[in-house]
C-alpha atoms as a PDB file:
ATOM      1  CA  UNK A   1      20.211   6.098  -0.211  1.00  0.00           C
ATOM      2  CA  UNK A   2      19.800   9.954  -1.181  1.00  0.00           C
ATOM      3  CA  UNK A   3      19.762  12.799   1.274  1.00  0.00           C
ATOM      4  CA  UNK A   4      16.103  12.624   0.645  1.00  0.00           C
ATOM      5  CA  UNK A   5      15.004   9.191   0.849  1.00  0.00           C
ATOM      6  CA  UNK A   6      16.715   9.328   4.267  1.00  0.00           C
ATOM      7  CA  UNK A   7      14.920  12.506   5.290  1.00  0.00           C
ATOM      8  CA  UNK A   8      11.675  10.295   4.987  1.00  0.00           C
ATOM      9  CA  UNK A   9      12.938   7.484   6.496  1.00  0.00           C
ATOM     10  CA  UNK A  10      14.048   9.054   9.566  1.00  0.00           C
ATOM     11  CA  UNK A  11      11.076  11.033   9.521  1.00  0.00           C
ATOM     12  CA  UNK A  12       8.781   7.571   9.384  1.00  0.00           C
ATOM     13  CA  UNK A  13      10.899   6.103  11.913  1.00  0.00           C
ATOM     14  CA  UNK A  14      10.539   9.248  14.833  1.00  0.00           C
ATOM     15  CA  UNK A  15       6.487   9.036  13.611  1.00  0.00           C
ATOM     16  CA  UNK A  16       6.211   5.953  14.330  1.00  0.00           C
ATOM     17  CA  UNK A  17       7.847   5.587  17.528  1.00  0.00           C
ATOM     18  CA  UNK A  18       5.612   8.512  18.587  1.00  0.00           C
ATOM     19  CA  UNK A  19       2.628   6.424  17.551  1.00  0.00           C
ATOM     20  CA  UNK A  20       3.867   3.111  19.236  1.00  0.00           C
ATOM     21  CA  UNK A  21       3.576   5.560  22.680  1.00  0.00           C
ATOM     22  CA  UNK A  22       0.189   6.420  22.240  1.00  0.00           C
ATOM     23  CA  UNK A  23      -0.529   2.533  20.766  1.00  0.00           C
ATOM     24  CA  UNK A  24       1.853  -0.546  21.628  1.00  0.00           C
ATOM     25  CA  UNK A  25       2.507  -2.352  19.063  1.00  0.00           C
ATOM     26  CA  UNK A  26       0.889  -5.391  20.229  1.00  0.00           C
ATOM     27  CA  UNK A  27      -1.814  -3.433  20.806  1.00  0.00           C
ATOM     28  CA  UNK A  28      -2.003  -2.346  16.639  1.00  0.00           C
ATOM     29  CA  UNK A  29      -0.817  -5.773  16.244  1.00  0.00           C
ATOM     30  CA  UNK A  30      -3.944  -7.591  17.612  1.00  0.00           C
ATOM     31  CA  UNK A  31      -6.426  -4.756  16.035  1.00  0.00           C
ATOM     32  CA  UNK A  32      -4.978  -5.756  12.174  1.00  0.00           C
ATOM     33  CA  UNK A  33      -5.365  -9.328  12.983  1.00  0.00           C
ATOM     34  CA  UNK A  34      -8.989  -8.584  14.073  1.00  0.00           C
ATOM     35  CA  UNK A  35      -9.862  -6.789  10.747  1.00  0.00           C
ATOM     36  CA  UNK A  36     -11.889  -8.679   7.837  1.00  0.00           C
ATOM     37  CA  UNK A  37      -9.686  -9.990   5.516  1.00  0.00           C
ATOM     38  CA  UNK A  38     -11.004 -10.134   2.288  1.00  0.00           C
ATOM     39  CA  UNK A  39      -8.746 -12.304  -1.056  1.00  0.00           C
ATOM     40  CA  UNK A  40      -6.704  -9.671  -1.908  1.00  0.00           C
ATOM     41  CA  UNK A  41      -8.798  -6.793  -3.932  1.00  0.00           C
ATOM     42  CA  UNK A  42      -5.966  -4.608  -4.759  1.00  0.00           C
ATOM     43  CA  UNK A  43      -4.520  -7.369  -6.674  1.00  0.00           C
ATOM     44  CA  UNK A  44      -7.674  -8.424  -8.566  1.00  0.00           C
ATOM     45  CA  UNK A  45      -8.271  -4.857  -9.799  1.00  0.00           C
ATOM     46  CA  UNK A  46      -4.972  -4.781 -11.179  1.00  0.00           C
ATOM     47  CA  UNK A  47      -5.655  -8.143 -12.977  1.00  0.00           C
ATOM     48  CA  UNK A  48      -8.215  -6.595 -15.106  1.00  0.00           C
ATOM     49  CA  UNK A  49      -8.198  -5.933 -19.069  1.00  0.00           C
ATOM     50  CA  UNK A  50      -6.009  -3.625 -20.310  1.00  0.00           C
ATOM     51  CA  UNK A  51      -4.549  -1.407 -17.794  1.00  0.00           C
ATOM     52  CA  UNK A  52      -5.698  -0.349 -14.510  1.00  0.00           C
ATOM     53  CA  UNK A  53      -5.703   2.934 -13.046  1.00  0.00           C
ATOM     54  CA  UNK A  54      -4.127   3.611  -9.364  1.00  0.00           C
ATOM     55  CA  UNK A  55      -4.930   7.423  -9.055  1.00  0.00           C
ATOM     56  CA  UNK A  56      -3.346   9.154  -6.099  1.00  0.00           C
ATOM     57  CA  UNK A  57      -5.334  11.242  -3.656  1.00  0.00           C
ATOM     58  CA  UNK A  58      -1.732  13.526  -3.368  1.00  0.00           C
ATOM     59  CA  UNK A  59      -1.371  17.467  -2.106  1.00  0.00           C
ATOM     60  CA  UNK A  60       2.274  17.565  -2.000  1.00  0.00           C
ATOM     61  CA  UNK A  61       5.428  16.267  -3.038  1.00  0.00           C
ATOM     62  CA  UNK A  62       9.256  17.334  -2.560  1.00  0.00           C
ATOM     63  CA  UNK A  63       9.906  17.901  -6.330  1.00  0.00           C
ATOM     64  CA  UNK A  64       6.521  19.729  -6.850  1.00  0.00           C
ATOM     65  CA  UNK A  65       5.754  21.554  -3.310  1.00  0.00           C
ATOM     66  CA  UNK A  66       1.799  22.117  -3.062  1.00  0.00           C
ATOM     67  CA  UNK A  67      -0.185  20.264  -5.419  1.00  0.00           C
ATOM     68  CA  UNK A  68      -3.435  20.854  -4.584  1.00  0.00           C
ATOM     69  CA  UNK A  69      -4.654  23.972  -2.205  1.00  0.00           C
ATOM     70  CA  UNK A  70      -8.050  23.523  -2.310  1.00  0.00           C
ATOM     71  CA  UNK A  71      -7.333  19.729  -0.698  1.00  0.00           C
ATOM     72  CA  UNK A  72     -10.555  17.953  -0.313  1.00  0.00           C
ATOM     73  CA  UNK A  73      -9.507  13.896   0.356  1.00  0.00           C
ATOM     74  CA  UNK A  74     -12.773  12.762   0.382  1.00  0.00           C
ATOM     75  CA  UNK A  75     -14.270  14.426  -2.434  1.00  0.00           C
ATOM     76  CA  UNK A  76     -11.359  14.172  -4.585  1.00  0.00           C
ATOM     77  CA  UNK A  77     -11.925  10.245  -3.912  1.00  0.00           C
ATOM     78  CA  UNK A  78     -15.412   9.746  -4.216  1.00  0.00           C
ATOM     79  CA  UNK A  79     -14.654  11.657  -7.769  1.00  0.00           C
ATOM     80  CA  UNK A  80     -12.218   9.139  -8.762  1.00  0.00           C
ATOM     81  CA  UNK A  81     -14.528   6.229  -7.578  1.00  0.00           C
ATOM     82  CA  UNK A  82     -17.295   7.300  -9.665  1.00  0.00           C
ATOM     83  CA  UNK A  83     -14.801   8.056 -12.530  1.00  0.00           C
ATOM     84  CA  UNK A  84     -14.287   4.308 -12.857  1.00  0.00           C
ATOM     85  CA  UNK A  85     -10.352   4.217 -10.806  1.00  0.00           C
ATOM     86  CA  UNK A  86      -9.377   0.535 -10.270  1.00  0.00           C
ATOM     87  CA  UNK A  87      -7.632   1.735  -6.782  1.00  0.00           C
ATOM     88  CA  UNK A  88      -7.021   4.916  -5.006  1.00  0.00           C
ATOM     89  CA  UNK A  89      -3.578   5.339  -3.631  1.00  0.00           C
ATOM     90  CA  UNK A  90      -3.388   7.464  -0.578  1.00  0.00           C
ATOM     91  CA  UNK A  91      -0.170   9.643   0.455  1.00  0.00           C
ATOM     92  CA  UNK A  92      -0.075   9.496   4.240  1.00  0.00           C
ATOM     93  CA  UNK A  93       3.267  10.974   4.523  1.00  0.00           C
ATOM     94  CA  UNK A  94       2.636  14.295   6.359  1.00  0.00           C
ATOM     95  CA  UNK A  95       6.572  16.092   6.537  1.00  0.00           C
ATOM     96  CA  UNK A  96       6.951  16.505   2.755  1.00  0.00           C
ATOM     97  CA  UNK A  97       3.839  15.068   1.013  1.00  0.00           C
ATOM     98  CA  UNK A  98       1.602  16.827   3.352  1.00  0.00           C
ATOM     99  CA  UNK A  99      -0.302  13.392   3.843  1.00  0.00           C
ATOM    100  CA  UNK A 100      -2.021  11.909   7.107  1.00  0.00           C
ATOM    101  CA  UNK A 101      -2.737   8.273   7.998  1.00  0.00           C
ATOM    102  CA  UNK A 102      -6.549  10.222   8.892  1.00  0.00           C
ATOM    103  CA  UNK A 103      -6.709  10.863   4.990  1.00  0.00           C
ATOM    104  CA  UNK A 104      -6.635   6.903   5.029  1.00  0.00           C
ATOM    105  CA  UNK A 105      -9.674   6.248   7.426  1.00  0.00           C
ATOM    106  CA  UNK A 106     -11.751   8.790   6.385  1.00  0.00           C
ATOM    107  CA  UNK A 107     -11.445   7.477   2.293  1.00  0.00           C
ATOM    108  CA  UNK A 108     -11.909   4.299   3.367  1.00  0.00           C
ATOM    109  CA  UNK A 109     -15.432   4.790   4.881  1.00  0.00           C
ATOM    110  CA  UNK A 110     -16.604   6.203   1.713  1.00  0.00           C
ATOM    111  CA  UNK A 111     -15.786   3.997  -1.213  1.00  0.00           C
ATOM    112  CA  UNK A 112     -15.014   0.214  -1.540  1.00  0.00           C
ATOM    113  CA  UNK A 113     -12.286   0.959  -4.206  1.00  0.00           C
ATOM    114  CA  UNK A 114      -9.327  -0.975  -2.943  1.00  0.00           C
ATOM    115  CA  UNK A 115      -6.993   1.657  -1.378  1.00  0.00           C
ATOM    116  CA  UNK A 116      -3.532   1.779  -1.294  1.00  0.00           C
ATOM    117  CA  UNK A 117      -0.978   3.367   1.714  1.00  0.00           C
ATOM    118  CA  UNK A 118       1.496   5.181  -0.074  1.00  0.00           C
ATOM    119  CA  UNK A 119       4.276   6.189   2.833  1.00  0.00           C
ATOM    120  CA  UNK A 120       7.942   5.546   3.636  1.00  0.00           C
ATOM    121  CA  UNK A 121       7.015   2.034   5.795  1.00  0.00           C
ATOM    122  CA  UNK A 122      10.307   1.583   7.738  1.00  0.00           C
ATOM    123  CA  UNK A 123       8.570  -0.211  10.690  1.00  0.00           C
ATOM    124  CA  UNK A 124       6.060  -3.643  10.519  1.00  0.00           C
ATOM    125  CA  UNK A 125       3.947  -1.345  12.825  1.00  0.00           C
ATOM    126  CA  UNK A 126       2.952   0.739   9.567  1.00  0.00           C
ATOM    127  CA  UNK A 127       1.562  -2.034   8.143  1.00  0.00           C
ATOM    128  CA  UNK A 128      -0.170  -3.107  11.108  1.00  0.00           C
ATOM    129  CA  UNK A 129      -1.692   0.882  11.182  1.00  0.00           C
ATOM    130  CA  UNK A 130      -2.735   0.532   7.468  1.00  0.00           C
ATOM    131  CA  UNK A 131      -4.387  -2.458   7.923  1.00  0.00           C
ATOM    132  CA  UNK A 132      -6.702  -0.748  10.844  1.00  0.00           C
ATOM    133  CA  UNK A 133      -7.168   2.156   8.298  1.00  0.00           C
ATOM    134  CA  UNK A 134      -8.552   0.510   5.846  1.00  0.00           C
ATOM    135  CA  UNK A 135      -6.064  -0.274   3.034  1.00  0.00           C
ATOM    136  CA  UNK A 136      -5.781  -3.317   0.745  1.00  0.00           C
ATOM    137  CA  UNK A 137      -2.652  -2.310  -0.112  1.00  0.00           C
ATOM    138  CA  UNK A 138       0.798  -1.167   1.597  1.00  0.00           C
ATOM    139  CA  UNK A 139       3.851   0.206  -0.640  1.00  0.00           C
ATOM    140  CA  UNK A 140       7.377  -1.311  -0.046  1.00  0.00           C
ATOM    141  CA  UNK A 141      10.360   0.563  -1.289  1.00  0.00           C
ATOM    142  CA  UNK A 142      12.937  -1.623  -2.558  1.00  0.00           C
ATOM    143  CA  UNK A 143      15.585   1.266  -2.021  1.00  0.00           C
ATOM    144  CA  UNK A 144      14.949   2.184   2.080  1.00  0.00           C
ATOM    145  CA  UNK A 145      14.599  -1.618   3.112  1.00  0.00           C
ATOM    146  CA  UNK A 146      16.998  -4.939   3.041  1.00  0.00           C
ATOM    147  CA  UNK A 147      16.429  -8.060   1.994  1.00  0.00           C
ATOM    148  CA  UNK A 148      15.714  -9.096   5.546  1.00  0.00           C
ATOM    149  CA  UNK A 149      13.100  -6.727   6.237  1.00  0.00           C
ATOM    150  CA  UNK A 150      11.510  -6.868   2.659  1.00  0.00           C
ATOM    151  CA  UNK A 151      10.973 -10.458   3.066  1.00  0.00           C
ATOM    152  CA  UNK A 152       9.468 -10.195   6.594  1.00  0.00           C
ATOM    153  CA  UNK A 153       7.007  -7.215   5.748  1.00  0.00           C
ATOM    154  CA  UNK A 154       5.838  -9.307   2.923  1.00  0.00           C
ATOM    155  CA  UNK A 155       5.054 -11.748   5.528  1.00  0.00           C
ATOM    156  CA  UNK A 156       3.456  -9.443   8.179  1.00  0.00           C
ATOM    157  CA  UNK A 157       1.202  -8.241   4.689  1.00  0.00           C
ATOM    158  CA  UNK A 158       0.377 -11.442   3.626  1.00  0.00           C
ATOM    159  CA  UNK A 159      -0.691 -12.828   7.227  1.00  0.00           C
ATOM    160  CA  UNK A 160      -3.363  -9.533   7.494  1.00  0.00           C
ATOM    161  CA  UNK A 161      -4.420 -10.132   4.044  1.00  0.00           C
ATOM    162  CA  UNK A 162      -3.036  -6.829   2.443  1.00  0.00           C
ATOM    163  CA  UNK A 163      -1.533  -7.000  -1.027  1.00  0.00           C
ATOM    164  CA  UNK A 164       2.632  -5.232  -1.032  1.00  0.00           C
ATOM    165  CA  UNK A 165       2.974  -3.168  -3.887  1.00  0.00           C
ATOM    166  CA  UNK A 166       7.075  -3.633  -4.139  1.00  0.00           C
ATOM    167  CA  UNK A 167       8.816  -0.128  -5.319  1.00  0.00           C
ATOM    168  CA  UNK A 168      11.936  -0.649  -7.311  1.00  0.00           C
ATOM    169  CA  UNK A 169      13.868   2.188 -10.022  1.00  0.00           C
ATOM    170  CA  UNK A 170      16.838   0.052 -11.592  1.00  0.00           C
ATOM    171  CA  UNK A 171      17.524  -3.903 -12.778  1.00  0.00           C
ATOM    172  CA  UNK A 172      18.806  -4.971  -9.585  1.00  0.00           C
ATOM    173  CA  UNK A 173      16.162  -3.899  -7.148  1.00  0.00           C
ATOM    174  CA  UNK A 174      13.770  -5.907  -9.837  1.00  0.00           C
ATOM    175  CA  UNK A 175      15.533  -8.294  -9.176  1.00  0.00           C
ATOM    176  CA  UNK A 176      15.752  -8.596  -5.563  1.00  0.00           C
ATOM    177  CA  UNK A 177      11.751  -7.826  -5.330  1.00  0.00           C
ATOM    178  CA  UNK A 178      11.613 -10.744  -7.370  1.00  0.00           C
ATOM    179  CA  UNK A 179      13.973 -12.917  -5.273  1.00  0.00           C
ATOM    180  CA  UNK A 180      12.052 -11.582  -1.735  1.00  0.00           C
ATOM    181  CA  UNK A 181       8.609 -13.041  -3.149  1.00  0.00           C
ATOM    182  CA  UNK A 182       6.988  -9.519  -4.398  1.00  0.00           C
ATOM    183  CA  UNK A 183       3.791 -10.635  -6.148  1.00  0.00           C
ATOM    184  CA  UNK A 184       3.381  -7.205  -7.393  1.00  0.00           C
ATOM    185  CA  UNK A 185       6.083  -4.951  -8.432  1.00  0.00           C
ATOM    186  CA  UNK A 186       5.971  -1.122  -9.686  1.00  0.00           C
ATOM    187  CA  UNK A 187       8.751   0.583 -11.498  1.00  0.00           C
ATOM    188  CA  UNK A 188       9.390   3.877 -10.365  1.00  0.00           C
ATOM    189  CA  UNK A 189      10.034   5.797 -13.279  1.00  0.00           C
ATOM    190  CA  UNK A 190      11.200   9.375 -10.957  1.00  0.00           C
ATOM    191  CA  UNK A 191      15.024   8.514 -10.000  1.00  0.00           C
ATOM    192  CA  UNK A 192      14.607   9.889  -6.352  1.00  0.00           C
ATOM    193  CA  UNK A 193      18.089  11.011  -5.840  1.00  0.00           C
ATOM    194  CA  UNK A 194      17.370  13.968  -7.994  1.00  0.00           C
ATOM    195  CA  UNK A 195      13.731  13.592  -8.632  1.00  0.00           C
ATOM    196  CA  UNK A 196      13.782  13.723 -12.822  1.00  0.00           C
ATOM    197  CA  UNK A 197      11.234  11.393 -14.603  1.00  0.00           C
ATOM    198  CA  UNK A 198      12.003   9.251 -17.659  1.00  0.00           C
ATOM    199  CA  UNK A 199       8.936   6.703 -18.579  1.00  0.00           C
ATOM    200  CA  UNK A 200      11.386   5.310 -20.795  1.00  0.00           C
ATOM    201  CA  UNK A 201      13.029   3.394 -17.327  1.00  0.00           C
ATOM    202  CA  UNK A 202       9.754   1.495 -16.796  1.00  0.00           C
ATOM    203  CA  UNK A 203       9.438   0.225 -20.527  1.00  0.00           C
ATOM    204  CA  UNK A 204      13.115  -1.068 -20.309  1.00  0.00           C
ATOM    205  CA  UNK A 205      12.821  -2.933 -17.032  1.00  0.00           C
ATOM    206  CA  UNK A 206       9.321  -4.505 -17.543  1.00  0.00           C
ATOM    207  CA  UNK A 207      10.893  -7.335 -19.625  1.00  0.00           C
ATOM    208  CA  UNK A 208      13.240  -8.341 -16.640  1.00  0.00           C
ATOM    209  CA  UNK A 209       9.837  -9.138 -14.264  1.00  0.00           C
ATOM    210  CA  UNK A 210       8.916 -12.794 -15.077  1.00  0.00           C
ATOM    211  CA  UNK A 211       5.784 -13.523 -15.882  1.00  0.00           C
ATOM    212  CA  UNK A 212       2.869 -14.262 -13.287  1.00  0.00           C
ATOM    213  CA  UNK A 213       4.115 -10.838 -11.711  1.00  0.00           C
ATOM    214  CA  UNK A 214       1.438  -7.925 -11.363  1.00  0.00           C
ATOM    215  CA  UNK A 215       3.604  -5.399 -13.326  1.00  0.00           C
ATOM    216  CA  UNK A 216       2.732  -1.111 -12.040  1.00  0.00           C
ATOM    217  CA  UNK A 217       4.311   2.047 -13.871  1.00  0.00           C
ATOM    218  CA  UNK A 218       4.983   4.748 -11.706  1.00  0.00           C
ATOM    219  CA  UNK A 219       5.552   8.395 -12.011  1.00  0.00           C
ATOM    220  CA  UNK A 220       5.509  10.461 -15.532  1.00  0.00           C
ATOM    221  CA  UNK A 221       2.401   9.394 -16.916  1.00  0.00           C
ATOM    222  CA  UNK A 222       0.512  12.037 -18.722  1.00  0.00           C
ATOM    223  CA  UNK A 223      -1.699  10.840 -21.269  1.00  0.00           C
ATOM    224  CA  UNK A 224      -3.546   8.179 -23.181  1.00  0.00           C
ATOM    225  CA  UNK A 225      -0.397   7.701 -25.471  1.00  0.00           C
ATOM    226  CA  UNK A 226       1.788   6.996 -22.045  1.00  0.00           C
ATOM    227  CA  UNK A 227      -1.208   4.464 -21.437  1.00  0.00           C
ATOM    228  CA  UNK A 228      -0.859   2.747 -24.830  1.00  0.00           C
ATOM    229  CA  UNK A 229       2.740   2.598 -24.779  1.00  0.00           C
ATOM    230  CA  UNK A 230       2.778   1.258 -21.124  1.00  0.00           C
ATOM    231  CA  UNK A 231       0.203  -1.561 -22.022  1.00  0.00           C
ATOM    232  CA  UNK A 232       2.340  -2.784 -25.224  1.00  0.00           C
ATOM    233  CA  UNK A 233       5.213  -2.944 -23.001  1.00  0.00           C
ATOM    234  CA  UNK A 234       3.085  -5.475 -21.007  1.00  0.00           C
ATOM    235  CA  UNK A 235       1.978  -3.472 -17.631  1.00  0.00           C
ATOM    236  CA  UNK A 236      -0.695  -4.154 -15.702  1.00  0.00           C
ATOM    237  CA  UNK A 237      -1.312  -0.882 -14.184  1.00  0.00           C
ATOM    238  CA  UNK A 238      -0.267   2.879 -13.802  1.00  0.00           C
ATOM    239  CA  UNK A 239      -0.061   4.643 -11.092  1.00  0.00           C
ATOM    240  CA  UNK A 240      -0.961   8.357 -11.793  1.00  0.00           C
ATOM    241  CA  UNK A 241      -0.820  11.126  -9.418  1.00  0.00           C
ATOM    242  CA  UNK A 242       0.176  14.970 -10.199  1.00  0.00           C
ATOM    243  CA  UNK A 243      -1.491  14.867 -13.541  1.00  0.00           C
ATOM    244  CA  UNK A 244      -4.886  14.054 -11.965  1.00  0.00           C
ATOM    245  CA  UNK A 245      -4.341  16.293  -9.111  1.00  0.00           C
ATOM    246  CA  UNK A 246      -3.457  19.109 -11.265  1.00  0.00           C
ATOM    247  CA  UNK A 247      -6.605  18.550 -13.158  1.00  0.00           C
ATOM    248  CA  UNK A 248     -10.013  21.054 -12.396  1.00  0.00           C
ATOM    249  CA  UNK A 249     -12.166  17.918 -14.102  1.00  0.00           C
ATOM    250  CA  UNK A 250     -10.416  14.738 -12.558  1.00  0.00           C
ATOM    251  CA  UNK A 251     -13.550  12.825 -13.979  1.00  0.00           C
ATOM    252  CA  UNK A 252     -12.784  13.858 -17.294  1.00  0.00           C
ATOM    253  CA  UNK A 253      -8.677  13.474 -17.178  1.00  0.00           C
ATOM    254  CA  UNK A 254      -9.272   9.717 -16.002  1.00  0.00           C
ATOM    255  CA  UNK A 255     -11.791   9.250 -19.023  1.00  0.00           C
ATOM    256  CA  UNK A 256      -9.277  10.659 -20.858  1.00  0.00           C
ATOM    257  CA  UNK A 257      -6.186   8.304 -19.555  1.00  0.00           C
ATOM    258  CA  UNK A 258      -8.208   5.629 -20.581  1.00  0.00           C
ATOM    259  CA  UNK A 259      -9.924   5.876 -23.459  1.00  0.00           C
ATOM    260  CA  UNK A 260      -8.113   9.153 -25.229  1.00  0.00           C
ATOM    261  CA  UNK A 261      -8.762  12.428 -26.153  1.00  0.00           C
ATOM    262  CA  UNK A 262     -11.811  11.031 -28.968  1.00  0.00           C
ATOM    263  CA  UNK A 263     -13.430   9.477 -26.247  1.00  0.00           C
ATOM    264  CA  UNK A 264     -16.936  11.121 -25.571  1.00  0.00           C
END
């Protein structure tokens, strides 16, 4: 594991012992298992023709620093819901990514675009909080979690109705995603020991996911072309996050994503 993968590991662990004070975990425990569980949205928007769009409410990141300073969660969401995004992926990672599970609740009470918690889960009480704040989705990082505990938060996902979006970078952690039971998997295209991007890495490892697998590109994703190559390589869906932050007219960079520059 990199110096910075455990940074954020560490980090999620002290949070969430902190929040486990303030509410037991059979406390967050019984509140997920009380919350509506609908078939598994985040999964059906991904299923749709050609490929979907995840796009990431984000105002920081390690390799980047600030993103956005005018940081408006809400309205940045409602703009992607009305821009036609499949899902909304929400950073709630507040040491380095400047995220907050509050970003969560608060997006979640104005759009029913499935949402995703995008974090460093490290406990089964994370998934338990996401569930309470309104996610459909949870992401599982192949590279901060064993076998043992992949499998298991898979369960604790599955039993609240939430859909596991499993992380991995290289061949083997494809494979053991697959092996664990992941019915989604994304391919991180940023290597995060030293945070440089190659799309090429997701192309080359989408033939090793078997088919039946929801297939997600991750990271390095700029334009329609990206789009077009990532569809003939057979994904399902991108994940896009600094180029639509980055963007004064989000509306108009998803349009473009999508359809291309032509598009009108």
């Amino acid at each position: 594991m990199s110096d910075i993968l455990k940074e954020l590991s560490d980090a999620a662990s002290v949070r969430t012992e902190d929040a486990k004070r303030r509410v037991p975990p059979e406390v967050m425990k019984a509140r997920a298992l009380a919350m509506p569980s609908d078939e598994f949205p985040f999964e059906d928007a991904l299923r749709r023709k050609g490929v979907s769009l995840i796009c990431e409410v984000k105002r920081a990141s390690p390799s980047k620093g600030l993103i956005s300073k005018d940081f408006d969660h809400v309205a940045i969401a409602k703009e992607y819901a009305s821009a036609g995004a499949d899902c909304i992926s929400v950073l709630t990672e507040p040491t380095r990514f400047l995220g907050d599970l509050r970003f969560l609740r608060d997006i979640s009470e104005v759009t029913d675009v499935p949402l995703l918690r995008k974090d460093f889960v490290v406990d089964e009480y994370m998934i338990h909080e996401a569930k309470c704040s309104g996610a459909s989705s949870v992401l599982l990082i192949c590279s901060i979690l064993d076998d043992d505990r992949l499998r298991n938060y898979l369960r604790a996902c599955e039993e609240l109705g939430l859909s596991a979006l499993v992380e991995a970078h290289d061949r083997r952690e494809v494979e053991r995603a697959v092996e664990c039971g992941a019915r989604i998997i994304g391919i991180n295209n940023r290597d995060l020991r030293d945070f440089t991007v190659d799309i090429e890495n997701g192309i080359s490892l989408r033939s090793s996911i078997p088919d039946g697998i929801i297939t997600v590109a991750e990271s390095g994703i700029k334009d329609h072309a990206d789009i077009a190559r990532l569809q003939e390589a057979g994904f399902d869906a991108a994940l896009i996050g600094e180029t639509i932050m980055r963007s004064m007219d989000k509306t108009d960079t998803i349009r473009r994503l999508r359809f291309g520059d032509d598009s009108c």
